[in-house]
C-alpha atoms as a PDB file:
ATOM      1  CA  UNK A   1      53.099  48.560 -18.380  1.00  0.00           C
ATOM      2  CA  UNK A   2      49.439  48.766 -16.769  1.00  0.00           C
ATOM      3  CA  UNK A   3      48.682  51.878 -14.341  1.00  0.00           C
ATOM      4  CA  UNK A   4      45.798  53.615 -13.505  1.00  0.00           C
ATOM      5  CA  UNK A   5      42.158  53.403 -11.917  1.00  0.00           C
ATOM      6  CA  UNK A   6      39.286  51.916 -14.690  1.00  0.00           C
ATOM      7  CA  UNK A   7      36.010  51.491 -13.036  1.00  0.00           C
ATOM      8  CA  UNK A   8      33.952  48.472 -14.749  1.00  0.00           C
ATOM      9  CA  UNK A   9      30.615  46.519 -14.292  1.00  0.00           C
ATOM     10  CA  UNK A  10      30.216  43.006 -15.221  1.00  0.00           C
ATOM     11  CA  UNK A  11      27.511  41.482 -17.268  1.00  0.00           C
ATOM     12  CA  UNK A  12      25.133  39.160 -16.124  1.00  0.00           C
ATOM     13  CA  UNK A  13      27.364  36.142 -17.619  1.00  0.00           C
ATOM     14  CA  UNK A  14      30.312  37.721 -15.033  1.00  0.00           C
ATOM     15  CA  UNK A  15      32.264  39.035 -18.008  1.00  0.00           C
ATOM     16  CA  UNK A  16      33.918  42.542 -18.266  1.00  0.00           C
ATOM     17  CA  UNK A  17      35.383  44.918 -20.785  1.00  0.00           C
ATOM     18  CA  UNK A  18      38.417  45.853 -21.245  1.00  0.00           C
ATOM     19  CA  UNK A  19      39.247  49.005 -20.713  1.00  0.00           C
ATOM     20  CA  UNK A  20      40.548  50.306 -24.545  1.00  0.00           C
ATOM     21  CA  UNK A  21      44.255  51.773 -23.307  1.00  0.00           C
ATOM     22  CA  UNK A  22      44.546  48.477 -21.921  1.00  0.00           C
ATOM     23  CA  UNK A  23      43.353  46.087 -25.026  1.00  0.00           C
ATOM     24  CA  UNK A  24      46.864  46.431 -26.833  1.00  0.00           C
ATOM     25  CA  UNK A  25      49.378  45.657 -24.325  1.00  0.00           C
ATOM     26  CA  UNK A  26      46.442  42.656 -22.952  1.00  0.00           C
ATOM     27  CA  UNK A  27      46.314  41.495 -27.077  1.00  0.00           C
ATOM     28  CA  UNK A  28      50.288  41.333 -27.382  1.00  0.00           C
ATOM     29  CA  UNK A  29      49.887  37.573 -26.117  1.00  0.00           C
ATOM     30  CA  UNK A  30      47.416  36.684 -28.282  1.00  0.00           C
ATOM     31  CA  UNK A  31      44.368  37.775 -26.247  1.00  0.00           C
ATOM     32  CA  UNK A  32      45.198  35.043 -23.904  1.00  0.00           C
ATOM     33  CA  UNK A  33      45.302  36.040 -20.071  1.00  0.00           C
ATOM     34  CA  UNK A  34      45.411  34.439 -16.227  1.00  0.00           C
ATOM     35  CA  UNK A  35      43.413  34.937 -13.906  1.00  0.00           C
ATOM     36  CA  UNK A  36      44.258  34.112 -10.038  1.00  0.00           C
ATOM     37  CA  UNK A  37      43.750  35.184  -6.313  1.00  0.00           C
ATOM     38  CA  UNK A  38      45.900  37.777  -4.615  1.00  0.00           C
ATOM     39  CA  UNK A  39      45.970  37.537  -0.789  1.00  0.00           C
ATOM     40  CA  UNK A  40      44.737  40.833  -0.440  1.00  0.00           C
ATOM     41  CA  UNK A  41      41.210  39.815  -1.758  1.00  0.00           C
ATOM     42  CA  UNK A  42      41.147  40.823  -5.090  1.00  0.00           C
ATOM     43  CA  UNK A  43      42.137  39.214  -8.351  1.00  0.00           C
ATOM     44  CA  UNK A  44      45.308  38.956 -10.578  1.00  0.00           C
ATOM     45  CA  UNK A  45      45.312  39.442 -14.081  1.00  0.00           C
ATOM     46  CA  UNK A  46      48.065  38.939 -16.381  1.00  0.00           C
ATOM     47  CA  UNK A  47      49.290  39.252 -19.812  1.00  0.00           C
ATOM     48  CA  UNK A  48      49.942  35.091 -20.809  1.00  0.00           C
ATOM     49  CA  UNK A  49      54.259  36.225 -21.068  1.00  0.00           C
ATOM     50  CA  UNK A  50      53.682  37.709 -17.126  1.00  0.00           C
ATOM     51  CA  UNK A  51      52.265  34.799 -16.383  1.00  0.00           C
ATOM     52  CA  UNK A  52      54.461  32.450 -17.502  1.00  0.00           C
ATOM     53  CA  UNK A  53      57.398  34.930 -15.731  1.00  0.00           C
ATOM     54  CA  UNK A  54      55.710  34.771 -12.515  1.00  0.00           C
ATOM     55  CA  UNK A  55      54.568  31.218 -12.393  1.00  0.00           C
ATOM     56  CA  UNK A  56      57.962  30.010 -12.797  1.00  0.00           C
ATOM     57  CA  UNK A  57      59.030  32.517 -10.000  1.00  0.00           C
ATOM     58  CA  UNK A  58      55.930  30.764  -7.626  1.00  0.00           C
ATOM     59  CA  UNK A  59      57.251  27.600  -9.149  1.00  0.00           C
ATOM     60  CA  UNK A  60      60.369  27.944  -7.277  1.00  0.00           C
ATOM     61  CA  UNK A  61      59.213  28.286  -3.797  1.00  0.00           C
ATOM     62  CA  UNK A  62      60.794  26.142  -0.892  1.00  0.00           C
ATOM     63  CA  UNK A  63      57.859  23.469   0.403  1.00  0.00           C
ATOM     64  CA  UNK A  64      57.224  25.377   3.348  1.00  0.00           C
ATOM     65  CA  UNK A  65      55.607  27.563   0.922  1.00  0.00           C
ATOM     66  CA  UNK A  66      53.463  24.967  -0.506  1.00  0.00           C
ATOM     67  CA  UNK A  67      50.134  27.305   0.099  1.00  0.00           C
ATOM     68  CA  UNK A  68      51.035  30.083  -1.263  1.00  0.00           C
ATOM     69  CA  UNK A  69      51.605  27.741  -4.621  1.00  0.00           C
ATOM     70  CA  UNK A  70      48.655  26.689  -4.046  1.00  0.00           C
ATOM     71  CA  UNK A  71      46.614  30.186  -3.788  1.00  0.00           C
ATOM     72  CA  UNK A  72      48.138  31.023  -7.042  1.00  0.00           C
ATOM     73  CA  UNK A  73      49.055  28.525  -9.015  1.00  0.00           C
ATOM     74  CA  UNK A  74      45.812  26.149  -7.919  1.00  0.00           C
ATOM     75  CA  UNK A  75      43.236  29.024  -8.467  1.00  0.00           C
ATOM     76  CA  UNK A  76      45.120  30.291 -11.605  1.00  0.00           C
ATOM     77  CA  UNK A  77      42.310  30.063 -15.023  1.00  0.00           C
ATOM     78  CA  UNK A  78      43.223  30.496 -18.151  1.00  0.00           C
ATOM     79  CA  UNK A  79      40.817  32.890 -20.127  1.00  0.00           C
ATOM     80  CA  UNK A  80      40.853  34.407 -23.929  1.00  0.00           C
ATOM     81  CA  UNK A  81      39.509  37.978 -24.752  1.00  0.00           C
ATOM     82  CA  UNK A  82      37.208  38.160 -27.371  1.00  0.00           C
ATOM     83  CA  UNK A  83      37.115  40.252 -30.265  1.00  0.00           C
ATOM     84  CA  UNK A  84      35.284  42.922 -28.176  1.00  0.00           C
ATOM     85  CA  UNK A  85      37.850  43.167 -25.427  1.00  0.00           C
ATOM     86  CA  UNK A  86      35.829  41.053 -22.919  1.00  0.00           C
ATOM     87  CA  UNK A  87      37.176  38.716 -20.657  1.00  0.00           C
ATOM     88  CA  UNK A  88      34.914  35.882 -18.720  1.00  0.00           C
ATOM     89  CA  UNK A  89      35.982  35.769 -14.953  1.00  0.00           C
ATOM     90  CA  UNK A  90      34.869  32.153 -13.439  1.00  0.00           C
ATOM     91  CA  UNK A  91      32.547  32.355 -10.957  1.00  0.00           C
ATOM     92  CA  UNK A  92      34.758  30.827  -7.827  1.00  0.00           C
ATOM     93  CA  UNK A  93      37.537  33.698  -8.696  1.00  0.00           C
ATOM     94  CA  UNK A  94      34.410  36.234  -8.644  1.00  0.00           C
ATOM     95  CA  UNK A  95      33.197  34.524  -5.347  1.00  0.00           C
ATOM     96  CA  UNK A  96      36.632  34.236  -3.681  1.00  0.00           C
ATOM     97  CA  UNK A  97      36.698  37.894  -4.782  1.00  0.00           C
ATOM     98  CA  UNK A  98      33.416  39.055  -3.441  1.00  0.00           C
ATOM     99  CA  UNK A  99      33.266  40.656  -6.915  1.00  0.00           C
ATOM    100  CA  UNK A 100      29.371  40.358  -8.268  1.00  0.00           C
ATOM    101  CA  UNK A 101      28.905  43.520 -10.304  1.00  0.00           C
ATOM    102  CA  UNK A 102      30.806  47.177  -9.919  1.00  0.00           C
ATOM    103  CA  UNK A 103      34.732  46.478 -10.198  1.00  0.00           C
ATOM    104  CA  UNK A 104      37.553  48.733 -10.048  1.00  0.00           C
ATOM    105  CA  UNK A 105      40.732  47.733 -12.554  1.00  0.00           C
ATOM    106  CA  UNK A 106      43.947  48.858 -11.198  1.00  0.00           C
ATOM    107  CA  UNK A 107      46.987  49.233 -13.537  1.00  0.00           C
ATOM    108  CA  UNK A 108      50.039  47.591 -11.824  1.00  0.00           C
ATOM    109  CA  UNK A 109      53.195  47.340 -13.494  1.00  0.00           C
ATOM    110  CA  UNK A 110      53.262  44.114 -15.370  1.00  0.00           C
ATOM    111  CA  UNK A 111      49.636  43.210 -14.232  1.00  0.00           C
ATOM    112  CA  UNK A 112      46.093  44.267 -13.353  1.00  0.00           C
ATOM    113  CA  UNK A 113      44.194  43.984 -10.221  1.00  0.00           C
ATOM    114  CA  UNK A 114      40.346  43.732 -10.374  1.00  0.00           C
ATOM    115  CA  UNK A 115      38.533  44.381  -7.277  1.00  0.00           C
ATOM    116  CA  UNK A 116      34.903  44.553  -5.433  1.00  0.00           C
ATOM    117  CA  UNK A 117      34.512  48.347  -5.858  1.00  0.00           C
ATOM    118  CA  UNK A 118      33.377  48.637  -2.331  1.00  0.00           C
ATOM    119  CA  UNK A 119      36.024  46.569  -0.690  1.00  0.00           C
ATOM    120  CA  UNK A 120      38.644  48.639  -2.949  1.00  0.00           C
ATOM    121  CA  UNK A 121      36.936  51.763  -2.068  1.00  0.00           C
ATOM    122  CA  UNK A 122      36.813  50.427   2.117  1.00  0.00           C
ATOM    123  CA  UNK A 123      40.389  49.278   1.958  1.00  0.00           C
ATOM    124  CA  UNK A 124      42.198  52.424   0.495  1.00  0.00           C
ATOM    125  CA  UNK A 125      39.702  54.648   3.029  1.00  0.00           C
ATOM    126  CA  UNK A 126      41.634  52.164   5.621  1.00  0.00           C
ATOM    127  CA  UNK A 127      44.928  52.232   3.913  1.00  0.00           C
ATOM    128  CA  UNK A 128      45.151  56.366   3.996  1.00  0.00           C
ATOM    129  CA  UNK A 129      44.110  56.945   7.731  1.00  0.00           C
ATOM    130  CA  UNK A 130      47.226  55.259   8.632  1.00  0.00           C
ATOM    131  CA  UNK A 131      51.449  56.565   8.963  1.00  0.00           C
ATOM    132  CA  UNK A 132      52.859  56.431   5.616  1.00  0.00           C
ATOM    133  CA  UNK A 133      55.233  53.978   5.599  1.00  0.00           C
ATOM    134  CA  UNK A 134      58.928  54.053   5.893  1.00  0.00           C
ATOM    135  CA  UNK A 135      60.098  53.515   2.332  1.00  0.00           C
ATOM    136  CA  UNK A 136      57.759  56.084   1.137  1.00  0.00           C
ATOM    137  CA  UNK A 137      59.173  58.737   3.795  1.00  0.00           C
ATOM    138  CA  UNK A 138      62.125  59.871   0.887  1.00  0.00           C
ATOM    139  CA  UNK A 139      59.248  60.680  -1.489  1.00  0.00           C
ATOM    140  CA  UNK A 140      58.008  64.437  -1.893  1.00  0.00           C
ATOM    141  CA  UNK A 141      54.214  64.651  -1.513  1.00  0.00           C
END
């Protein structure tokens, strides 16, 4: 279960670390991770079991959802993390990102996000200047 806010810069060969409290539940499968767009603009990155759960969930989807298969299983890349927890992320999933140095790593649930730190930090700023919504009305803040 991944949660939590990591900020990370990549190297000059578009690779990032790991963050450690992530490294053991990321090494259960082997090491071996997917990468792929999310249609908010950032990136997807999951375990190689996750992956295989939600690909066969995307698998399912009726033809007139043929694009969304497309987004994510078309732009999906397989990637391995090496012995020093780093991971390489291609350089069309950093472009479709906008991702080119300063990241932010979000924890969520059964995957991670990785995002342009500005356009994370830009988006939230957006996110929190508007009504909470419905669902979250119940909750005690």
């Amino acid at each position: 279960m991944f949660q939590g806010l990591s900020s990370l810069s990549l190297d000059a060969k578009g690779r990032l670390s790991m963050p450690t409290r992530h490294r053991d539940a990321l090494g259960a499968s082997t090491g071996q991770l997917t990468i792929t767009k999310h249609p908010h603009g950032c990136l997807m990155v999951f375990p190689r079991d996750e992956w295989e759960k939600f690909r066969a969930r995307i698998a399912t989807l009726p033809m007139d959802a043929q694009w969304w298969r497309r987004i994510f299983l078309g732009n999906a890349m397989d990637v391995d993390m090496d012995a020093s927890g780093r991971i390489l992320v291609s350089p069309e999933l950093r472009t479709a990102a906008g991702i080119s140095r300063d990241a932010v790593l979000l924890g969520m649930g059964s995957y991670l996000e990785l995002w342009d730190a500005q356009s994370y930090a830009a988006k939230e700023a957006e996110e929190m200047q508007k009504p909470m919504p419905d669902v979250l009305k119940d909750f005690a803040f």
